[in-house]
N, C-alpha and C. Protein backbone atom coordinates (compact mmCIF):
# COMPACT_ATOMS: atom_id res chain seq x y z
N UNK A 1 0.85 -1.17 0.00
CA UNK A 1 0.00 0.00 0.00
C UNK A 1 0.89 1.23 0.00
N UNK A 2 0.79 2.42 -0.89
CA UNK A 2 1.18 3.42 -0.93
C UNK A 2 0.99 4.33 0.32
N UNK A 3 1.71 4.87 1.25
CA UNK A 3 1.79 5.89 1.92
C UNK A 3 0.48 7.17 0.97
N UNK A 4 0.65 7.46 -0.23
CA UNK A 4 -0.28 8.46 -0.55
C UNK A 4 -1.51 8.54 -0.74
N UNK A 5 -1.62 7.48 -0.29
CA UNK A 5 -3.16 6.66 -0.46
C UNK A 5 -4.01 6.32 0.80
N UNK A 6 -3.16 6.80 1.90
CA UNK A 6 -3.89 6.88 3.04
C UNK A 6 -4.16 7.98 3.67
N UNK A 7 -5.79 8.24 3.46
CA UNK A 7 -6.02 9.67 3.67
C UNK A 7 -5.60 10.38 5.24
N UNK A 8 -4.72 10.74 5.73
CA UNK A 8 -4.29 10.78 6.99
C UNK A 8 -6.09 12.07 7.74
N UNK A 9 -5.85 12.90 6.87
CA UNK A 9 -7.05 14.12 7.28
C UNK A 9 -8.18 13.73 7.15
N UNK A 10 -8.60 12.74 7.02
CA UNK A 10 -9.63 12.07 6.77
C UNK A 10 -10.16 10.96 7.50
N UNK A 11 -9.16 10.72 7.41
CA UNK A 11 -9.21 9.23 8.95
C UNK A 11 -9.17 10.37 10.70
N UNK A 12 -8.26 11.15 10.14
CA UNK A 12 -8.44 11.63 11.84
C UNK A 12 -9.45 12.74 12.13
N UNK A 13 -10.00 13.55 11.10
CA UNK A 13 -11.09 13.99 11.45
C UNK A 13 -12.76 13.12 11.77
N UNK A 14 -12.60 12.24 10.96
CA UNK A 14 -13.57 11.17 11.12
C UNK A 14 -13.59 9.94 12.58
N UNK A 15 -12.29 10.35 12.81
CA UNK A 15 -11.48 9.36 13.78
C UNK A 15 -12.42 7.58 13.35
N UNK A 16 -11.98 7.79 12.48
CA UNK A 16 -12.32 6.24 11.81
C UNK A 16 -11.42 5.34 11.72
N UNK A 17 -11.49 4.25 13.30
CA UNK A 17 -10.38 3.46 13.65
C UNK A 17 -10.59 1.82 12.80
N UNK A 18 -11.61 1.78 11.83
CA UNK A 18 -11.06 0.87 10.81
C UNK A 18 -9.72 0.73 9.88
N UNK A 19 -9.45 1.75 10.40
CA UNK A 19 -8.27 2.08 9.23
C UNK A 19 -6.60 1.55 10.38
N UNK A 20 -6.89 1.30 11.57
CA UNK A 20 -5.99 0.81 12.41
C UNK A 20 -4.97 -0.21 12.41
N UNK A 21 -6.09 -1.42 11.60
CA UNK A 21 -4.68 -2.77 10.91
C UNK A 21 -3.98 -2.02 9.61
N UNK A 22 -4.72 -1.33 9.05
CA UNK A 22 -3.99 -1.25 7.65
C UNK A 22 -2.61 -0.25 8.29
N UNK A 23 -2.71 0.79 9.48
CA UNK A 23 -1.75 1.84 9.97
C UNK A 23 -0.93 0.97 10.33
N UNK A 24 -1.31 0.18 11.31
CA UNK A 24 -0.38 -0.58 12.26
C UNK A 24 0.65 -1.77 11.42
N UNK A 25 0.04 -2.27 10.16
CA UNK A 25 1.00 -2.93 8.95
C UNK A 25 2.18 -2.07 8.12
N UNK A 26 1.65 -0.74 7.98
CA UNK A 26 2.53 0.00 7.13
C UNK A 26 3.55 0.28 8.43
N UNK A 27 2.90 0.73 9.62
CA UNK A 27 3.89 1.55 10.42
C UNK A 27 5.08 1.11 10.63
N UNK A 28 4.66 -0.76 10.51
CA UNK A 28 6.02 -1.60 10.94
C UNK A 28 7.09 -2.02 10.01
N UNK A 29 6.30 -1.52 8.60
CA UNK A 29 7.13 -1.96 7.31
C UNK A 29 8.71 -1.16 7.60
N UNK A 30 9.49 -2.20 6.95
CA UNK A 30 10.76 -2.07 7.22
C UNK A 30 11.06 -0.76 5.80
N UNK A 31 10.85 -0.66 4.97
CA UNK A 31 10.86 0.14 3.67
C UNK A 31 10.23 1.31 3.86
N UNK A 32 9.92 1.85 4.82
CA UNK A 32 8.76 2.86 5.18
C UNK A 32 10.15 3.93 5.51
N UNK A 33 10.33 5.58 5.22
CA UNK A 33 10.76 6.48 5.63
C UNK A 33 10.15 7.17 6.71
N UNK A 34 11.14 7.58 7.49
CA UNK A 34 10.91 8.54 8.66
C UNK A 34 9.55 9.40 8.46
N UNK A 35 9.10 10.02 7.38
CA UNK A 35 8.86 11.33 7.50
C UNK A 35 6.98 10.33 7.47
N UNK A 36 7.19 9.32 6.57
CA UNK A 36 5.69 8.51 6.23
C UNK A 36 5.32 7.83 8.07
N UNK A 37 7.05 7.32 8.49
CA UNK A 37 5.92 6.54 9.75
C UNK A 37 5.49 7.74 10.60
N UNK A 38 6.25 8.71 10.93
CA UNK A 38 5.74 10.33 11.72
C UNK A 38 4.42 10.52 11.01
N UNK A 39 3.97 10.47 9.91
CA UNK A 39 2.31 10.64 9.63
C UNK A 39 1.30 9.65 9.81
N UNK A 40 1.89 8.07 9.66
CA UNK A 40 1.24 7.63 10.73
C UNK A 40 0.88 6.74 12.05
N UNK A 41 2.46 7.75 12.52
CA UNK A 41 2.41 7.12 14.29
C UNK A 41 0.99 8.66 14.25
N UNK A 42 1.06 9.47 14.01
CA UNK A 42 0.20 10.82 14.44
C UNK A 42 -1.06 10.39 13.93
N UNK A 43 -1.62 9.64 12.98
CA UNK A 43 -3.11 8.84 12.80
C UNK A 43 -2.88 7.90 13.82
N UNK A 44 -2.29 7.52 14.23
CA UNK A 44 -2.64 6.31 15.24
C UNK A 44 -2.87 6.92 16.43
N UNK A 45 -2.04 7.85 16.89
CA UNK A 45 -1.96 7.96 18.27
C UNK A 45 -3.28 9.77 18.45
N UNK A 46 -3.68 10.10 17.24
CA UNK A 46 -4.91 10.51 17.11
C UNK A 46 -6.31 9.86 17.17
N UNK A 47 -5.96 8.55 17.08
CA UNK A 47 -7.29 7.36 16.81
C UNK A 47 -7.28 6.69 18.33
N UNK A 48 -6.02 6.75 18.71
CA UNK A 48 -5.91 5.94 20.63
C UNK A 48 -6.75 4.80 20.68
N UNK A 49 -7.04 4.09 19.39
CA UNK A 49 -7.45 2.67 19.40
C UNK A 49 -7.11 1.82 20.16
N UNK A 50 -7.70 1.41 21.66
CA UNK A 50 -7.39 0.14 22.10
C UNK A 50 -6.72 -0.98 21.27
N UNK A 51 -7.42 -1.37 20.41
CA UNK A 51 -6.77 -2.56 19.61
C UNK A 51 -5.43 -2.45 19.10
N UNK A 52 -5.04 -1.08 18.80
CA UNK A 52 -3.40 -0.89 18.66
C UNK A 52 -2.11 -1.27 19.74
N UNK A 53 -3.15 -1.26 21.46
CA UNK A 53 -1.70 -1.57 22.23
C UNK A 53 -1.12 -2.71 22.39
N UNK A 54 -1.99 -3.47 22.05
CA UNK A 54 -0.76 -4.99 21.91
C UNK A 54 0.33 -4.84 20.52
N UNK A 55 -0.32 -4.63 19.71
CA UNK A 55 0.60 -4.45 18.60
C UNK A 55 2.18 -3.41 19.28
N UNK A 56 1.16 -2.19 19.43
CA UNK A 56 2.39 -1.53 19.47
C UNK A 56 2.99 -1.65 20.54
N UNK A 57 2.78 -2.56 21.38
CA UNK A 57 3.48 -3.18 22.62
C UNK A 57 4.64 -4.23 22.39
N UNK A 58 4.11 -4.98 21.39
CA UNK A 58 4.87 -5.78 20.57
C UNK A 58 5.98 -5.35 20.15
N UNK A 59 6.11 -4.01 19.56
CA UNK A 59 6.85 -3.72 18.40
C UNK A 59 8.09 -3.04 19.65
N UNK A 60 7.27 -2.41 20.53
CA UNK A 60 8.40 -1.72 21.86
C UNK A 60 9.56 -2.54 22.02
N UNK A 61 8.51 -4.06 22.93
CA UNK A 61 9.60 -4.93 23.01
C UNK A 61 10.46 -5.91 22.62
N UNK A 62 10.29 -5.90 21.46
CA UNK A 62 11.19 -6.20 20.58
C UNK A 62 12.66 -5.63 20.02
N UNK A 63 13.48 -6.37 20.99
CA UNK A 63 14.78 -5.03 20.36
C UNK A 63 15.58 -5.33 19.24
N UNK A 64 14.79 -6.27 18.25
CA UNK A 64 15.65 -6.91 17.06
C UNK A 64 14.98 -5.49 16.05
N UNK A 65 14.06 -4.78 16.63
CA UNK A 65 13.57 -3.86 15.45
C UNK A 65 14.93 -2.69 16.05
N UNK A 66 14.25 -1.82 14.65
CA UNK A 66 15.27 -0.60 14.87
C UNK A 66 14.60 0.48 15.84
N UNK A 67 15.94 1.18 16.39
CA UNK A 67 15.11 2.01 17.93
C UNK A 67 14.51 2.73 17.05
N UNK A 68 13.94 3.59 16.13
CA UNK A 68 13.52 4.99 15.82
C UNK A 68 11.74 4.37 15.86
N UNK A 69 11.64 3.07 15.57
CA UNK A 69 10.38 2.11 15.64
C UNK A 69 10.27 2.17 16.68
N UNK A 70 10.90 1.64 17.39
CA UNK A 70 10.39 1.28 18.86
C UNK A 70 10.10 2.45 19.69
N UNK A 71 10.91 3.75 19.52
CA UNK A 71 10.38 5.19 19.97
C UNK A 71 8.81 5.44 19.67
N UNK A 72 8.89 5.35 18.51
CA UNK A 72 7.37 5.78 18.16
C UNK A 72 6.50 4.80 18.56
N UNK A 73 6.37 4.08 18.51
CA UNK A 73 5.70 3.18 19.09
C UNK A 73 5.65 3.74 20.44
N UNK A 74 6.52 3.38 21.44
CA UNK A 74 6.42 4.15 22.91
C UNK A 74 5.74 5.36 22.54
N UNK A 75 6.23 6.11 21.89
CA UNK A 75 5.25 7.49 21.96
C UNK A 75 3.51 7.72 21.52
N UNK A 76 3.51 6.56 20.61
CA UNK A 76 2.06 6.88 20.39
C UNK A 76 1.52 5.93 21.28
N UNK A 77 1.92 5.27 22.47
CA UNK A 77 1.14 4.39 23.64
C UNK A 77 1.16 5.31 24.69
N UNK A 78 2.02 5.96 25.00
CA UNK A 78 1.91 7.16 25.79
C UNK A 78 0.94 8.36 25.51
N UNK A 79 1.62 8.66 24.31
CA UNK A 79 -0.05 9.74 23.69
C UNK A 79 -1.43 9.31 23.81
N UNK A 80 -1.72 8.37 23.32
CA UNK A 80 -2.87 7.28 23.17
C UNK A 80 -3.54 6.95 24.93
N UNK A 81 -2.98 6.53 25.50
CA UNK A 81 -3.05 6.73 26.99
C UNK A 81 -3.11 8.02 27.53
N UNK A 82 -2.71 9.14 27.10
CA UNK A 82 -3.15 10.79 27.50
C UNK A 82 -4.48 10.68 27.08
N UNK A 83 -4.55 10.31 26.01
CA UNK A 83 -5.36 11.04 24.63
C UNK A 83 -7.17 10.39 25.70
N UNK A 84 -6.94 8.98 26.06
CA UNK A 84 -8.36 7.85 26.19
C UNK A 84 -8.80 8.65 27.36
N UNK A 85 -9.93 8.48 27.52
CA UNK A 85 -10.93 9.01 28.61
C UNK A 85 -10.60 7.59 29.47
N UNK A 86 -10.51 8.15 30.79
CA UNK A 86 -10.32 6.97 31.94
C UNK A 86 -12.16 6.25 32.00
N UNK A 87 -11.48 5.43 32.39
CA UNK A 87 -13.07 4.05 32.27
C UNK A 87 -13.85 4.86 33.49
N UNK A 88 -15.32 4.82 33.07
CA UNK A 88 -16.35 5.17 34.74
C UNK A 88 -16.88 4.23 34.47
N UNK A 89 -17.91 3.94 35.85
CA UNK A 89 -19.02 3.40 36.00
C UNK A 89 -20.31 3.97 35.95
N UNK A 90 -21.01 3.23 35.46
CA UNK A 90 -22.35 3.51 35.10
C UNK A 90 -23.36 2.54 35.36
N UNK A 91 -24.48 2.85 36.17
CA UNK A 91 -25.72 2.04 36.47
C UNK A 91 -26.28 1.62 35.18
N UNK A 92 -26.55 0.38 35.37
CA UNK A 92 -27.35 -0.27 34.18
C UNK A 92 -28.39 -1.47 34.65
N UNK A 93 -29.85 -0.73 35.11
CA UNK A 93 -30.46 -1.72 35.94
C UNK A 93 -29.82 -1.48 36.94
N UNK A 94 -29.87 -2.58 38.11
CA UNK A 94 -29.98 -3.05 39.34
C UNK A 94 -28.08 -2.97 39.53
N UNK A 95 -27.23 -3.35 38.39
CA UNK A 95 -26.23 -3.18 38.23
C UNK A 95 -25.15 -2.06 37.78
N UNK A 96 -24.21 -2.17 37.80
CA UNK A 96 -22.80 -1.65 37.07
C UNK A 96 -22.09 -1.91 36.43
N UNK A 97 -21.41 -1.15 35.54
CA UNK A 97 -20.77 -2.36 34.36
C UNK A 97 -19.95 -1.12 34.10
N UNK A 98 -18.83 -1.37 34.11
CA UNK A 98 -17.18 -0.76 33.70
C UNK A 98 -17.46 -0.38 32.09
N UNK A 99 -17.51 1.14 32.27
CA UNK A 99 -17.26 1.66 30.48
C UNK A 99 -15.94 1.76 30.08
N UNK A 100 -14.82 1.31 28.98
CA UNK A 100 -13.97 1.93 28.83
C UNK A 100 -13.60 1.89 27.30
């Protein structure tokens, strides 16, 4: 997949986190330049998709990758974790049930 072909302004104004496996495949591509994964570690860590932190947990600890990967990665789990609203509780019926 082409880097120019992924609408970055489009996905993050929409914050349309379908687009999360296809980010999280390119981000890790080894052929990918600096300037393409910086546009989208910044869709990802604009989207703060749960489903991204194992991945990009993965990619942290792994030290066979190259560090400038593994930075960004740390950084958009850190952002992404600023970014999420902390879980509340909420009555539902007679009960409670953890939103997050």
């Amino acid at each position: 997949m082409s880097d120019a072909r992924i609408p970055h302004t489009k996905i993050r104004d929409a914050q349309d986190r379908s687009w999360t496996e296809r980010l999280l495949s390119r981000f890790g591509a080894e052929d990918l330049e600096g300037d393409q994964r910086d546009e989208i570690a910044t869709t990802l860590e604009i989207l703060a998709d749960p489903r991204a932190e194992a991945p990009l947990a993965a990619i942290l600890a792994d030290r066979a990758r190259p560090e400038m990967l593994r930075r960004a990665a740390a950084w958009i789990l850190r952002s992404s974790a600023a970014r999420s609203p902390p879980c509340s509780a909420t009555a539902i019926g007679s009960s409670r049930a953890m939103l997050c």
